[in-house]
Protein backbone atom coordinates (compact mmCIF):
# COMPACT_ATOMS: atom_id res chain seq x y z
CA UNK A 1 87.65 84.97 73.14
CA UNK A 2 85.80 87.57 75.43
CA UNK A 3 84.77 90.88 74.25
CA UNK A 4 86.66 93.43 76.36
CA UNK A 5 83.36 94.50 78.10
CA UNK A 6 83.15 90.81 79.40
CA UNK A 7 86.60 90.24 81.20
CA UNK A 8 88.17 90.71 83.68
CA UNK A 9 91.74 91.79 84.28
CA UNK A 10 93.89 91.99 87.02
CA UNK A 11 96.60 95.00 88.34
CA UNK A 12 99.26 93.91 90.60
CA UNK A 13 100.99 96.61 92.49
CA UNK A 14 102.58 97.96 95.88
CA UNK A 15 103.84 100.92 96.60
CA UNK A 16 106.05 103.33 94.26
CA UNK A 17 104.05 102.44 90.92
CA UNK A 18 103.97 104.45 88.47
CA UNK A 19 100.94 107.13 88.92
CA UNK A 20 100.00 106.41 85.68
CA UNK A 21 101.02 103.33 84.51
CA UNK A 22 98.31 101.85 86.91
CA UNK A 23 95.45 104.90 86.32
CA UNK A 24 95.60 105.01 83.21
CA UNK A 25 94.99 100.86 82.41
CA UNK A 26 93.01 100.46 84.96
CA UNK A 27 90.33 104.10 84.00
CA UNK A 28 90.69 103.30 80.44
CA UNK A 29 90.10 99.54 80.85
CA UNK A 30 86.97 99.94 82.95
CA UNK A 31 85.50 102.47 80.17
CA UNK A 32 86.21 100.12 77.99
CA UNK A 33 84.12 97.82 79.58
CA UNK A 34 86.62 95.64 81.54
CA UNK A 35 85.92 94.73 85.11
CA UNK A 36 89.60 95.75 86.59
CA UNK A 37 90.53 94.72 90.14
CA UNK A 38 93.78 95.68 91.98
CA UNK A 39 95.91 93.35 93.82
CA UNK A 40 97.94 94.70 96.71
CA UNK A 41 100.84 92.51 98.60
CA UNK A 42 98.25 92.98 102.26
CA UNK A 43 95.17 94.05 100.04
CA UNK A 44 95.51 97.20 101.51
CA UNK A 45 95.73 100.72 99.25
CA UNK A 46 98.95 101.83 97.52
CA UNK A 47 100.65 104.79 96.69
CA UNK A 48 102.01 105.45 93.27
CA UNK A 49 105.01 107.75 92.48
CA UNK A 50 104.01 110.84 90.76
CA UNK A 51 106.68 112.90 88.81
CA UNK A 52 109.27 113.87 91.92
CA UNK A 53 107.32 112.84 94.58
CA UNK A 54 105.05 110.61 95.79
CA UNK A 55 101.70 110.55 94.46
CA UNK A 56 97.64 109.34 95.17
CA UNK A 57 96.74 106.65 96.53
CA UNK A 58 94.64 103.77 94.85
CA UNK A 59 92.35 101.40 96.47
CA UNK A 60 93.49 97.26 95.90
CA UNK A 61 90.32 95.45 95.82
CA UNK A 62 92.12 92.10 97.20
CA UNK A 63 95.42 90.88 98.45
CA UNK A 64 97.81 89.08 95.69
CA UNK A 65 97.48 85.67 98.29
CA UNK A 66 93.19 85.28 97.59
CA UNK A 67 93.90 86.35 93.70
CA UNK A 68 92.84 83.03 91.27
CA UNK A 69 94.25 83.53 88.20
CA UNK A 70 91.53 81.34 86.38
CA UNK A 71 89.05 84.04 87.29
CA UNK A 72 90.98 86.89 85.51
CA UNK A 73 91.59 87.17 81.07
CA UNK A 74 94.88 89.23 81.82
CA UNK A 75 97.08 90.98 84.54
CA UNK A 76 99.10 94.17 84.14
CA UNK A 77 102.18 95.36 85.96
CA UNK A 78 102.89 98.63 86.16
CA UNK A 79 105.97 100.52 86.37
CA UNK A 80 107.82 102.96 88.21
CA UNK A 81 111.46 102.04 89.90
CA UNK A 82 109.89 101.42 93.36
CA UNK A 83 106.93 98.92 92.77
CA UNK A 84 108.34 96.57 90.17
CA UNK A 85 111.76 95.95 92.59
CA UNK A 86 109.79 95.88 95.53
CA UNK A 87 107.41 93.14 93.82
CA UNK A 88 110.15 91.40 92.66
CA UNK A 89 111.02 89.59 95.56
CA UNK A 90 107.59 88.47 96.13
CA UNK A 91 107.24 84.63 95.78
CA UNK A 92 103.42 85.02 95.66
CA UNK A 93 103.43 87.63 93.03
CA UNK A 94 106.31 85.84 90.90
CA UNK A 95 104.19 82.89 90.55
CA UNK A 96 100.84 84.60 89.74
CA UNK A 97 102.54 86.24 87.05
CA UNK A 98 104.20 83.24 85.81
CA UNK A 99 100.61 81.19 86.68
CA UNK A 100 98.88 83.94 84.40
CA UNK A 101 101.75 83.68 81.39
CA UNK A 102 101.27 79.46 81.43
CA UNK A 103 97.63 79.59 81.52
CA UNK A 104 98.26 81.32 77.92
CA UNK A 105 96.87 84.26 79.11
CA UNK A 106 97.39 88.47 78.69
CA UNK A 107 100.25 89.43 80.72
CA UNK A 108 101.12 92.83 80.32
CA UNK A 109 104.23 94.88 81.58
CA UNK A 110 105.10 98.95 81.30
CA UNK A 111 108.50 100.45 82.00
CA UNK A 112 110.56 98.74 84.82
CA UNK A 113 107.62 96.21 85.55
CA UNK A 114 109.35 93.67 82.60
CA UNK A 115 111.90 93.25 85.65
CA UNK A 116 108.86 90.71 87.02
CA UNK A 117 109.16 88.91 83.91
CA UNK A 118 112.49 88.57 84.06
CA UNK A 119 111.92 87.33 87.88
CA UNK A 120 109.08 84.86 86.83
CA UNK A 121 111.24 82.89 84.00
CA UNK A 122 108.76 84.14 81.25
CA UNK A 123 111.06 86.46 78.58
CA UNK A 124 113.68 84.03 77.37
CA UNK A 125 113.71 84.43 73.89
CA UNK A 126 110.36 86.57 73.27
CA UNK A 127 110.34 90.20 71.56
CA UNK A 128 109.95 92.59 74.28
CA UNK A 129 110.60 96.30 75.32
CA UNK A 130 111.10 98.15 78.46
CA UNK A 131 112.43 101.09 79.93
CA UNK A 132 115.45 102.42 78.04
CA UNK A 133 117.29 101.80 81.63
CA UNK A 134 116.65 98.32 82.21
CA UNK A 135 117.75 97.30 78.31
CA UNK A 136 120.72 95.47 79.56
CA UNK A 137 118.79 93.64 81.87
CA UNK A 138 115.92 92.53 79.11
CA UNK A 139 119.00 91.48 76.91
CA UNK A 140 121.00 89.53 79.58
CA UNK A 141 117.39 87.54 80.58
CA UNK A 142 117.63 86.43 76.55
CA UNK A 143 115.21 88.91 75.33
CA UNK A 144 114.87 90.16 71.64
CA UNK A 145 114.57 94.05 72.73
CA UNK A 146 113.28 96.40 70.52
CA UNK A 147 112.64 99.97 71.07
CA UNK A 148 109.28 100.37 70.51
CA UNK A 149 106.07 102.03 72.00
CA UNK A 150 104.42 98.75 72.34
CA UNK A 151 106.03 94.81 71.80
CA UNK A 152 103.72 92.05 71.56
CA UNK A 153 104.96 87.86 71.48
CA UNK A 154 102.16 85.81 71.80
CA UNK A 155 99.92 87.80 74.69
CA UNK A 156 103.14 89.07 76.34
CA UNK A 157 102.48 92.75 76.10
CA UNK A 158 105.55 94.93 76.81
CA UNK A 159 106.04 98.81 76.82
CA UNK A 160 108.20 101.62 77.29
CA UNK A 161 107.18 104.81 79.47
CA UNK A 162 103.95 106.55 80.16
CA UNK A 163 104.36 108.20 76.80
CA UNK A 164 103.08 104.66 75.53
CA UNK A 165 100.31 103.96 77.46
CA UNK A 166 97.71 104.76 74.89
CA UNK A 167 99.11 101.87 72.09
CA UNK A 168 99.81 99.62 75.39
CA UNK A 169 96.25 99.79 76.37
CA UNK A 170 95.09 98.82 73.01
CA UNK A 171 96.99 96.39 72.17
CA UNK A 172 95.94 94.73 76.03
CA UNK A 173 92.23 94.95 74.75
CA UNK A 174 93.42 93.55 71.02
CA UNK A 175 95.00 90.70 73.10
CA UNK A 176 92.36 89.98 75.58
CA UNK A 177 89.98 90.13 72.54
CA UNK A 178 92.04 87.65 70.36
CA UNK A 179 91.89 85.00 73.20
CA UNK A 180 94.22 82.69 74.70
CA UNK A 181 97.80 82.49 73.69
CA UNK A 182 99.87 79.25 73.05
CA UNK A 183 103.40 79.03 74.53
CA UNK A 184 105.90 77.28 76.08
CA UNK A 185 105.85 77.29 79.82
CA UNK A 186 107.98 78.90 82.07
């Protein structure tokens, strides 16, 4: 069970994320204590979506391909239309995420990003929330969805909108805190 000041979690994300669904975890994760990498598809910067248009850039640290899950406590996805659908599709990113969730490990999704979830096999029959616009989706995967700021199952972490991103980081450094999580595999 690591103290929050000695993990280390992971952000996967292309472009289109949410602007802050990724700043936000990722500034309020490293105050915390956290050491917080980013994971690009080419390890390259991305640019999140901010409001009506597009928005900053942030610096990935490595590309999804060199990520090794066993070095990480916990990965977050954030949202925003663009980056979860675009990630969606990624083989290598699928099975890092479902890597992370069998491992027992945080795995933490905001807004659209539970659509990688529902990609990776991982949601079947767990208490989770999303954005109000992918509900359908969350309930046709076999999801128990609840509309709530912040839905926890056993490590999986799920919110609903940047108005939640204060209860979804805490309950990521709750999780990472309270250790590994047993579950069935994906």
């Amino acid at each position: 069970m690591p103290k929050i000041n000695q993990s280390k979690i992971l952000i996967i994300a292309t472009h289109g994320f949410e602007q802050s669904e990724l700043e936000v975890p990722l500034n309020q994760l490293k105050k915390a204590g956290a050491s917080v990498h980013v994971a690009s598809l080419d390890g390259k910067s991305v640019r999140g979506w901010d409001n009506k248009d597009w928005g900053s850039e942030v610096k990935a640290d490595k590309q999804i391909t060199d990520v090794n899950v066993d070095d990480y406590d916990a990965v977050v996805l954030p949202g925003g239309q663009i980056n979860p659908d675009l990630l969606r599709i990624e083989p290598d990113v699928i099975s890092r995420i479902r890597e992370f969730y069998n491992k027992g490990k945080v795995v933490a999704a905001i807004c659209h990003a539970p659509w990688l979830l529902i990609e990776a096999g991982i949601v079947k029959g767990r208490d989770a929330t999303s954005y109000k616009s992918i509900r359908t989706d969350m309930i046709n995967a076999g999801v128990n969805w609840k509309d709530e700021q912040v839905v926890t199952d056993k490590g999986l972490i799920t919110s609903r909108h940047p108005g939640d991103l204060d209860a979804f980081v805490s309950k990521i450094i709750e999780e990472v805190e309270e250790g590994g999580h047993m579950r069935r595999a994906a």
